[in-house]
N, C-alpha and C. Protein backbone atom coordinates (compact mmCIF):
# COMPACT_ATOMS: atom_id res chain seq x y z
N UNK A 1 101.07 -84.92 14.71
CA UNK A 1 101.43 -86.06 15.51
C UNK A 1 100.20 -86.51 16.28
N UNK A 2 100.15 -87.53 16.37
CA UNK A 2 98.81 -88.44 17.26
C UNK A 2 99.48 -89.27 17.97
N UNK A 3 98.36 -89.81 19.22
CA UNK A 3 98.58 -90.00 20.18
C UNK A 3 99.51 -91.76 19.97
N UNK A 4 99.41 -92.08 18.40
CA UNK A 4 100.32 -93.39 18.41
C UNK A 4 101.76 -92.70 17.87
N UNK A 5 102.27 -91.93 18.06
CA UNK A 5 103.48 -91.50 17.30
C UNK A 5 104.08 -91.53 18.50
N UNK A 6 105.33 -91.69 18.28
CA UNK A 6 106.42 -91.06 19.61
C UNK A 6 107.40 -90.29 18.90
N UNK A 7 107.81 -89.40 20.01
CA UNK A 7 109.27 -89.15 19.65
C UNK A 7 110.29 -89.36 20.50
N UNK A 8 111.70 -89.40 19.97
CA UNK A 8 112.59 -89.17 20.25
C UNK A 8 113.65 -87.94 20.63
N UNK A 9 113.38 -87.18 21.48
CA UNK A 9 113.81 -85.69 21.77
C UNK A 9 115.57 -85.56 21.05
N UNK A 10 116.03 -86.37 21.73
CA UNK A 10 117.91 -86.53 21.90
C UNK A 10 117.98 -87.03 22.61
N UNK A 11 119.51 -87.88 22.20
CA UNK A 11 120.19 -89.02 22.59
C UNK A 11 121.44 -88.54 22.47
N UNK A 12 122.29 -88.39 23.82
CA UNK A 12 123.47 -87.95 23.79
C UNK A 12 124.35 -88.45 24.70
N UNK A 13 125.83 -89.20 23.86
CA UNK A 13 126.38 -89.95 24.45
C UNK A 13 127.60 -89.04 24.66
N UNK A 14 128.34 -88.65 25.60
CA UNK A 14 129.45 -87.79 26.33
C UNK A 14 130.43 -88.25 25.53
N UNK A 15 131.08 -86.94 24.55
CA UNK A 15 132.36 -87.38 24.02
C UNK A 15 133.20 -88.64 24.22
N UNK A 16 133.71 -88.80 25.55
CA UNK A 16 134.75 -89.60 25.66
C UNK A 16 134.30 -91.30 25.94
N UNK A 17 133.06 -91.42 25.67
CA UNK A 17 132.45 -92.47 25.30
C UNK A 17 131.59 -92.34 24.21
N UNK A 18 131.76 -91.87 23.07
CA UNK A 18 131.46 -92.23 21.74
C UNK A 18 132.20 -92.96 20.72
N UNK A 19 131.70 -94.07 20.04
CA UNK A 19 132.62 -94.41 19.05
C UNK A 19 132.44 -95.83 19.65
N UNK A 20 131.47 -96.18 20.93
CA UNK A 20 132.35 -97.91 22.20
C UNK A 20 130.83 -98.24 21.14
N UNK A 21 129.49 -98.26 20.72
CA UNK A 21 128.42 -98.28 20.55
C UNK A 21 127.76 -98.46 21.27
N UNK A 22 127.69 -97.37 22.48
CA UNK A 22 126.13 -96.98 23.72
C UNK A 22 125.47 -96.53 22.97
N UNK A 23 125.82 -95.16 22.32
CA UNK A 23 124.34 -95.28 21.48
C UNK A 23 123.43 -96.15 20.73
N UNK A 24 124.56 -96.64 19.82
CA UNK A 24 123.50 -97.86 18.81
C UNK A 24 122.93 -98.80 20.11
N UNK A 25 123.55 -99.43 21.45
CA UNK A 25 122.68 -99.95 22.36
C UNK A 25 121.64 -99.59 22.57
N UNK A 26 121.60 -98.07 23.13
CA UNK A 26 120.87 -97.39 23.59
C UNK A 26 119.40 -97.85 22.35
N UNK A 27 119.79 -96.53 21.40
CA UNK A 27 118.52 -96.80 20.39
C UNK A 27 117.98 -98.13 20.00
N UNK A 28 118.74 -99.04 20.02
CA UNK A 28 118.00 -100.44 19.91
C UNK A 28 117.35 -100.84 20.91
N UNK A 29 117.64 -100.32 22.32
CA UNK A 29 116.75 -100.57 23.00
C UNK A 29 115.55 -100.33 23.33
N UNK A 30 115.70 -98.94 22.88
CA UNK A 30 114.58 -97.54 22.77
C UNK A 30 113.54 -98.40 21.88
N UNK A 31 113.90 -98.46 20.67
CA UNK A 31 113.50 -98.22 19.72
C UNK A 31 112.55 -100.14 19.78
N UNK A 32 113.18 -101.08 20.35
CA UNK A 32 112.50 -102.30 20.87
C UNK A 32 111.45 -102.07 21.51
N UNK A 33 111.50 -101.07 22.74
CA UNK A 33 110.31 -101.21 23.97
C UNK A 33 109.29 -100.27 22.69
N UNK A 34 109.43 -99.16 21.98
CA UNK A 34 108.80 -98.64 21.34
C UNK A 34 107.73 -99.71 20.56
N UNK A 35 108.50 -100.18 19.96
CA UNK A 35 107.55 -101.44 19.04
C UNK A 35 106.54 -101.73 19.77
N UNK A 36 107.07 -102.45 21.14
CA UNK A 36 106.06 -102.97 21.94
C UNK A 36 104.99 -102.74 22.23
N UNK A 37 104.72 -101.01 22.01
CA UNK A 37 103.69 -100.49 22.29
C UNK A 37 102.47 -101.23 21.05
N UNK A 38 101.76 -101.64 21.28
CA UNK A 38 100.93 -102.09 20.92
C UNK A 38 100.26 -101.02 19.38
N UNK A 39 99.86 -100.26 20.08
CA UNK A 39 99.44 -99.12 18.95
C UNK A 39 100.60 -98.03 18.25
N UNK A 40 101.97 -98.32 19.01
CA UNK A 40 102.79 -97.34 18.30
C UNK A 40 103.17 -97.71 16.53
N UNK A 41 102.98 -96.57 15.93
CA UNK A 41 102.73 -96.76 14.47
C UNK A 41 104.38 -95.59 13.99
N UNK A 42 104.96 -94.75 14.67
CA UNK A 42 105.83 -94.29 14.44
C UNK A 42 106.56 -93.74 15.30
N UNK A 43 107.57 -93.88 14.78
CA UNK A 43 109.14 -93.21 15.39
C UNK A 43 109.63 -91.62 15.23
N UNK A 44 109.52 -91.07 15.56
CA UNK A 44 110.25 -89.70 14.85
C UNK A 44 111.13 -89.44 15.75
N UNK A 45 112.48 -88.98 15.15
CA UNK A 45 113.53 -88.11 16.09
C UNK A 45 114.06 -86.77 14.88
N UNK A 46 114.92 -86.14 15.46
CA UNK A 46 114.96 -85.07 14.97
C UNK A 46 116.78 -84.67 15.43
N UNK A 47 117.43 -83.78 14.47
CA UNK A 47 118.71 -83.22 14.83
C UNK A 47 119.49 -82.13 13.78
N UNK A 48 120.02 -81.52 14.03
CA UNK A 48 120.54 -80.96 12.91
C UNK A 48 120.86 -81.06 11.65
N UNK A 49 120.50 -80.79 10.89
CA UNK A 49 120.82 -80.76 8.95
C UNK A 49 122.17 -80.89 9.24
N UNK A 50 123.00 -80.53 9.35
CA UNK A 50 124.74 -80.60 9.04
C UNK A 50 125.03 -81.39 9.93
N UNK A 51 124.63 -81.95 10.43
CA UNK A 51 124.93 -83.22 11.47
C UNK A 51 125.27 -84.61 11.15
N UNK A 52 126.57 -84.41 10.22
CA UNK A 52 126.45 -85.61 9.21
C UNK A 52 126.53 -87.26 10.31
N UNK A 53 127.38 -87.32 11.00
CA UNK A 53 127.54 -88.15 11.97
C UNK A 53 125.76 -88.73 12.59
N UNK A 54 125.22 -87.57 13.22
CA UNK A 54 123.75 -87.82 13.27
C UNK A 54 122.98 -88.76 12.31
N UNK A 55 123.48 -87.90 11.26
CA UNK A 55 122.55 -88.52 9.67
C UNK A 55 122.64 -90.03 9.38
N UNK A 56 124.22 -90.56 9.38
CA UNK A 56 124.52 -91.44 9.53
C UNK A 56 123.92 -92.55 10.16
N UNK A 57 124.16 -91.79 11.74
CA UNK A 57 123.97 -92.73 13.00
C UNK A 57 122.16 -93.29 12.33
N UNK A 58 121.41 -92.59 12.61
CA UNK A 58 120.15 -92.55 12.61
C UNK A 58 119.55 -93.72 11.32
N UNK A 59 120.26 -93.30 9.92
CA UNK A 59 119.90 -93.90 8.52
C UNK A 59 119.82 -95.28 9.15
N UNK A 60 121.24 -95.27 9.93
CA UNK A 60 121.53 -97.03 9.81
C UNK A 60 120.71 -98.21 10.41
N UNK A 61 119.95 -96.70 11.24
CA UNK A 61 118.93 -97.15 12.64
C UNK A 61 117.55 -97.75 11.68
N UNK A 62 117.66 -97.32 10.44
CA UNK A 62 116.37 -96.86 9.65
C UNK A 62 115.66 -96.05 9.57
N UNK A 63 116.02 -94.99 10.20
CA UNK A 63 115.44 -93.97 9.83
C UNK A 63 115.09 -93.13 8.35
N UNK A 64 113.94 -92.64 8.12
CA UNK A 64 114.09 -91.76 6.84
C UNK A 64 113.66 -90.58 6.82
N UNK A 65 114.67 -89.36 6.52
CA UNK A 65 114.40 -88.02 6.56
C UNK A 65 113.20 -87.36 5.75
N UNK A 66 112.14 -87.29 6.52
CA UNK A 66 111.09 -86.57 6.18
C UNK A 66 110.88 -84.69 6.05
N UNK A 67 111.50 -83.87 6.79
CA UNK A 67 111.14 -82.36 6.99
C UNK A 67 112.25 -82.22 7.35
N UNK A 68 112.09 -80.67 7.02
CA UNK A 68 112.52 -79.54 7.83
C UNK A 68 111.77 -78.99 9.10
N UNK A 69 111.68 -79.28 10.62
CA UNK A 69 110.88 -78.51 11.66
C UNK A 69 110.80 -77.41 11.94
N UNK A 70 110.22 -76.53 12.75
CA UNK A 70 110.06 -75.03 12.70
C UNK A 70 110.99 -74.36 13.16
N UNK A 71 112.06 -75.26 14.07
CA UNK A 71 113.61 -75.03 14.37
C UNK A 71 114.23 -75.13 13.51
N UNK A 72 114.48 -75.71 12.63
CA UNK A 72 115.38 -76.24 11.87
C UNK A 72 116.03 -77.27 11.58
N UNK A 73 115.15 -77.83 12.44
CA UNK A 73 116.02 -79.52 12.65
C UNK A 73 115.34 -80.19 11.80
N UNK A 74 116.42 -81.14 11.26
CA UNK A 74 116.04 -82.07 10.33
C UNK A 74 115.11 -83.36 11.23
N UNK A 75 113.88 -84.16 10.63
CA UNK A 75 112.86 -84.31 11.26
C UNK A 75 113.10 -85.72 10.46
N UNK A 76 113.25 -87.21 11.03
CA UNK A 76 113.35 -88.70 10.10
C UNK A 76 112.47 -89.21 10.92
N UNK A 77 111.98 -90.53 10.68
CA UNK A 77 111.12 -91.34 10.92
C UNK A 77 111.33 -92.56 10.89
N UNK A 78 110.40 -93.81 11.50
CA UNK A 78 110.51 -95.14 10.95
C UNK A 78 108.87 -95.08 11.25
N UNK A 79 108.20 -95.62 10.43
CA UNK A 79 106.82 -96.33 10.29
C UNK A 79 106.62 -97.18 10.86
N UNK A 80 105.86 -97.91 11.68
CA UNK A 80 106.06 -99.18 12.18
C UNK A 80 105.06 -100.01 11.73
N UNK A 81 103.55 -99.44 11.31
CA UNK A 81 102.79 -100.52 10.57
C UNK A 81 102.39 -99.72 8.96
């Protein structure tokens, strides 16, 4: 990772407000000011392999699953240039 990459640690929306779309807000917003960065060239977030809901959420975001991390977490991306 270099100093134009970011990541995304986790994004976690409290059960009884999942499903309203804060998250998809959320990450579109994230994922807007990110662009902005002038030199930011990538996105990475990361979450569990069996996390199908995750997998989902994320694909639709554009994300694309690149690795396995040294945890275990499944590791996706978006490119930005």
């Amino acid at each position: 990772m270099t100093s134009r990459d970011t990541t995304q640690y986790r994004l976690m929306v409290d059960y009884p407000s999942q499903n309203q779309g804060i998250g998809r807000r959320a990450m579109e917003l994230l994922l807007a000011e990110i662009r902005d960065f002038a030199d930011a060239r990538r996105i990475t977030i990361c979450y569990k392999p069996d996390n199908a809901t995750a997998r989902r959420f994320y694909a639709l975001l554009g994300f694309v699953e690149t690795d396995i991390d040294e945890l275990g977490e499944m590791v996706a991306e978006i490119l930005l240039q």
